[in-house]
Protein backbone atom coordinates (compact mmCIF):
# COMPACT_ATOMS: atom_id res chain seq x y z
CA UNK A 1 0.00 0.00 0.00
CA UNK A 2 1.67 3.32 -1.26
CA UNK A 3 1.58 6.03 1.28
CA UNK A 4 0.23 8.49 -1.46
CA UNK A 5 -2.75 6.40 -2.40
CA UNK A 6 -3.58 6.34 1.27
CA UNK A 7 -3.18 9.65 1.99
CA UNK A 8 -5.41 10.29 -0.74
CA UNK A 9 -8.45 8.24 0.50
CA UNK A 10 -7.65 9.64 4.10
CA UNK A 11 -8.56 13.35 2.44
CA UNK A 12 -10.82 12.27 0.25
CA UNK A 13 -12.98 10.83 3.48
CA UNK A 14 -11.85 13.56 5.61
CA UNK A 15 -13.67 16.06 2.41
CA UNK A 16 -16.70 14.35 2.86
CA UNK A 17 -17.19 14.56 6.50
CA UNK A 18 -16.42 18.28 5.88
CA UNK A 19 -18.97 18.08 3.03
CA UNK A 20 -21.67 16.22 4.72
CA UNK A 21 -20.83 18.38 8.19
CA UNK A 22 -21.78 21.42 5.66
CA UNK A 23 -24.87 20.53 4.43
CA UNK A 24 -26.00 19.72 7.93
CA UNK A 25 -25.14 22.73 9.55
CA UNK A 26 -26.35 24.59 6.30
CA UNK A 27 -29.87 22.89 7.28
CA UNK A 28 -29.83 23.54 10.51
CA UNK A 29 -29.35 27.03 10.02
CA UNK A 30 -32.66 26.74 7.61
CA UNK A 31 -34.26 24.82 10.58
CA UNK A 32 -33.77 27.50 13.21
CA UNK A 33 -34.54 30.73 10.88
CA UNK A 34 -37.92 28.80 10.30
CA UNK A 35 -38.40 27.04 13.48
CA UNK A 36 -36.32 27.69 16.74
CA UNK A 37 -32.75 26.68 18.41
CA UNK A 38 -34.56 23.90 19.59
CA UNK A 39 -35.90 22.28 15.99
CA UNK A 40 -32.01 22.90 14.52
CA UNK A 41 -30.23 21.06 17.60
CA UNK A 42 -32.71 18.18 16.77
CA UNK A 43 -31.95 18.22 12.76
CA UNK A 44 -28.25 18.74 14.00
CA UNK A 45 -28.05 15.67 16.24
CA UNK A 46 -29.99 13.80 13.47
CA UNK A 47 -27.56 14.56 10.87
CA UNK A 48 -24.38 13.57 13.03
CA UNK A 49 -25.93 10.10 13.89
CA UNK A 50 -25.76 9.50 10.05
CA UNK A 51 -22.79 10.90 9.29
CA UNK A 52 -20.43 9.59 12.14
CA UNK A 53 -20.94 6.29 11.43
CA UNK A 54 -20.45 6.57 7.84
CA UNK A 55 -17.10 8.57 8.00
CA UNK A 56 -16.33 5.44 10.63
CA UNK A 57 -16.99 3.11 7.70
CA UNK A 58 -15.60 4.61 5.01
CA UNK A 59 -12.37 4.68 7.07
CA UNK A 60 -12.47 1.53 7.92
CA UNK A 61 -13.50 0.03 5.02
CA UNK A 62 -10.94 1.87 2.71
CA UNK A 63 -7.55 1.02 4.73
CA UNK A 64 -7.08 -2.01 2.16
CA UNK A 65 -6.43 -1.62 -1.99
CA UNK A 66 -8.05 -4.40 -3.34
CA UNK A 67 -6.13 -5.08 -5.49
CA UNK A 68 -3.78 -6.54 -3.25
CA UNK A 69 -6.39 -8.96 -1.26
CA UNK A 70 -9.37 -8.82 -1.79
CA UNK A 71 -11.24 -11.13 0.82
CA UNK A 72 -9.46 -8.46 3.11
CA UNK A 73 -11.19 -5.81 1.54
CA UNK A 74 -14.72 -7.94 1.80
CA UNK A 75 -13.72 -8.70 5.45
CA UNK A 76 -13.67 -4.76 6.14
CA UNK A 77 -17.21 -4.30 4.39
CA UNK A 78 -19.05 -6.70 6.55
CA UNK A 79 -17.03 -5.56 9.64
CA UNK A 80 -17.55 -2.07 8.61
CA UNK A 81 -21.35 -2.52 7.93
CA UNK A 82 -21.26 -3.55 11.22
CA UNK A 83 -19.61 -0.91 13.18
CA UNK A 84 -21.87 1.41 11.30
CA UNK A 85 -25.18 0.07 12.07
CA UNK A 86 -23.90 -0.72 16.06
CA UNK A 87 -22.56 3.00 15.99
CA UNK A 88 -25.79 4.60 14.43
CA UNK A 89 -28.07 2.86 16.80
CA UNK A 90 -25.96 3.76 19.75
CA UNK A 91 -25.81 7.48 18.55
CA UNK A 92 -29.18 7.57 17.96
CA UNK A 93 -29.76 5.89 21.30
CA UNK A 94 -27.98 8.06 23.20
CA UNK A 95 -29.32 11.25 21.78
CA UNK A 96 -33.50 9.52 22.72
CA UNK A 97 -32.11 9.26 25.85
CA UNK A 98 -30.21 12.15 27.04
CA UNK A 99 -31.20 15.48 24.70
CA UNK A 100 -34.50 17.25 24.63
CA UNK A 101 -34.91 17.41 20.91
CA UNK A 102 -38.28 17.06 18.69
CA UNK A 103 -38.45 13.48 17.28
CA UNK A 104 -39.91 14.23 13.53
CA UNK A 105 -37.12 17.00 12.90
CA UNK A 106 -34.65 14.22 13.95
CA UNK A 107 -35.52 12.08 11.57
CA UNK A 108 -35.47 14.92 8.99
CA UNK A 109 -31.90 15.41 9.41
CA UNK A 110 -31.27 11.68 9.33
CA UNK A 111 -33.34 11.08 6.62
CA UNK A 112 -31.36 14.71 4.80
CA UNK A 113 -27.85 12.63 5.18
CA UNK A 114 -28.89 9.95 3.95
CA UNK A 115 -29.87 11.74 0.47
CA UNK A 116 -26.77 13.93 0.70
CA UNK A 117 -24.60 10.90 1.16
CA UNK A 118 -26.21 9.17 -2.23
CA UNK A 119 -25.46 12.67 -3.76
CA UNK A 120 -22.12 13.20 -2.76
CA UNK A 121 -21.14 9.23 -3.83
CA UNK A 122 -23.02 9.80 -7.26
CA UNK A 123 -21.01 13.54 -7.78
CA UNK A 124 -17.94 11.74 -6.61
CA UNK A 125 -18.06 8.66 -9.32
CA UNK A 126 -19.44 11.16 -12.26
CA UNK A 127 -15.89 12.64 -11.62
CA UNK A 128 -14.33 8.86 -12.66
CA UNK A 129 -17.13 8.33 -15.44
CA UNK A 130 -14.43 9.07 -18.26
């Protein structure tokens, strides 16, 4: 594994937690001009138990090239799958449990990421679609 390539998909992940961090606190900021502080900490905290996990995944998933083994590389998408779905319900536990938030607007911003993050992936493989 070159160090460049890895670099690479270090700052290509670390782009789209910046991205996706963007576009939630962009919405958010839509959220509490139309609603209150209240409605935008609840589409924040929505947003974040989406994209957490996923930037956990992605880095996790994306330490191998597959090139060079790829049962290795399968290994890390099951065991990242994993680690996301464990970390998103935890998040999303943890944030029923112990913030006063309003429950639709939370699922707003989850529901948001979820089409951002099928955006962003889309924009990111038009860039490859040579």
């Amino acid at each position: 594994m070159s160090l460049a390539t890895t670099k690479q998909r270090f700052k290509l992940i670390l782009h789209m937690f910046l991205r996706q961090s963007l576009a939630a606190i962009a919405l958010a900021a839509l959220v509490f001009l139309a609603f209150d502080g209240l409605a935008a900490k609840s589409v924040l905290l929505g947003a974040y138990c989406i994209i957490l996990p996923h930037s956990l995944f992605t880095w996790y998933v994306f330490r191998f090239r597959g090139e060079l083994n790829p049962q290795l590389v399968l290994k890390s998408v099951y065991r990242g799958e994993t680690i996301k779905f464990l970390t998103t319900a935890l998040l999303a536990a943890t944030a029923f449990k112990h913030a006063t938030m309003t429950d639709w607007l939370f699922f707003c911003g989850l529901f948001f990421m979820v089409i951002v993050q099928v955006v962003l992936s889309i924009l990111i493989n038009y860039d490859n679609w040579d």
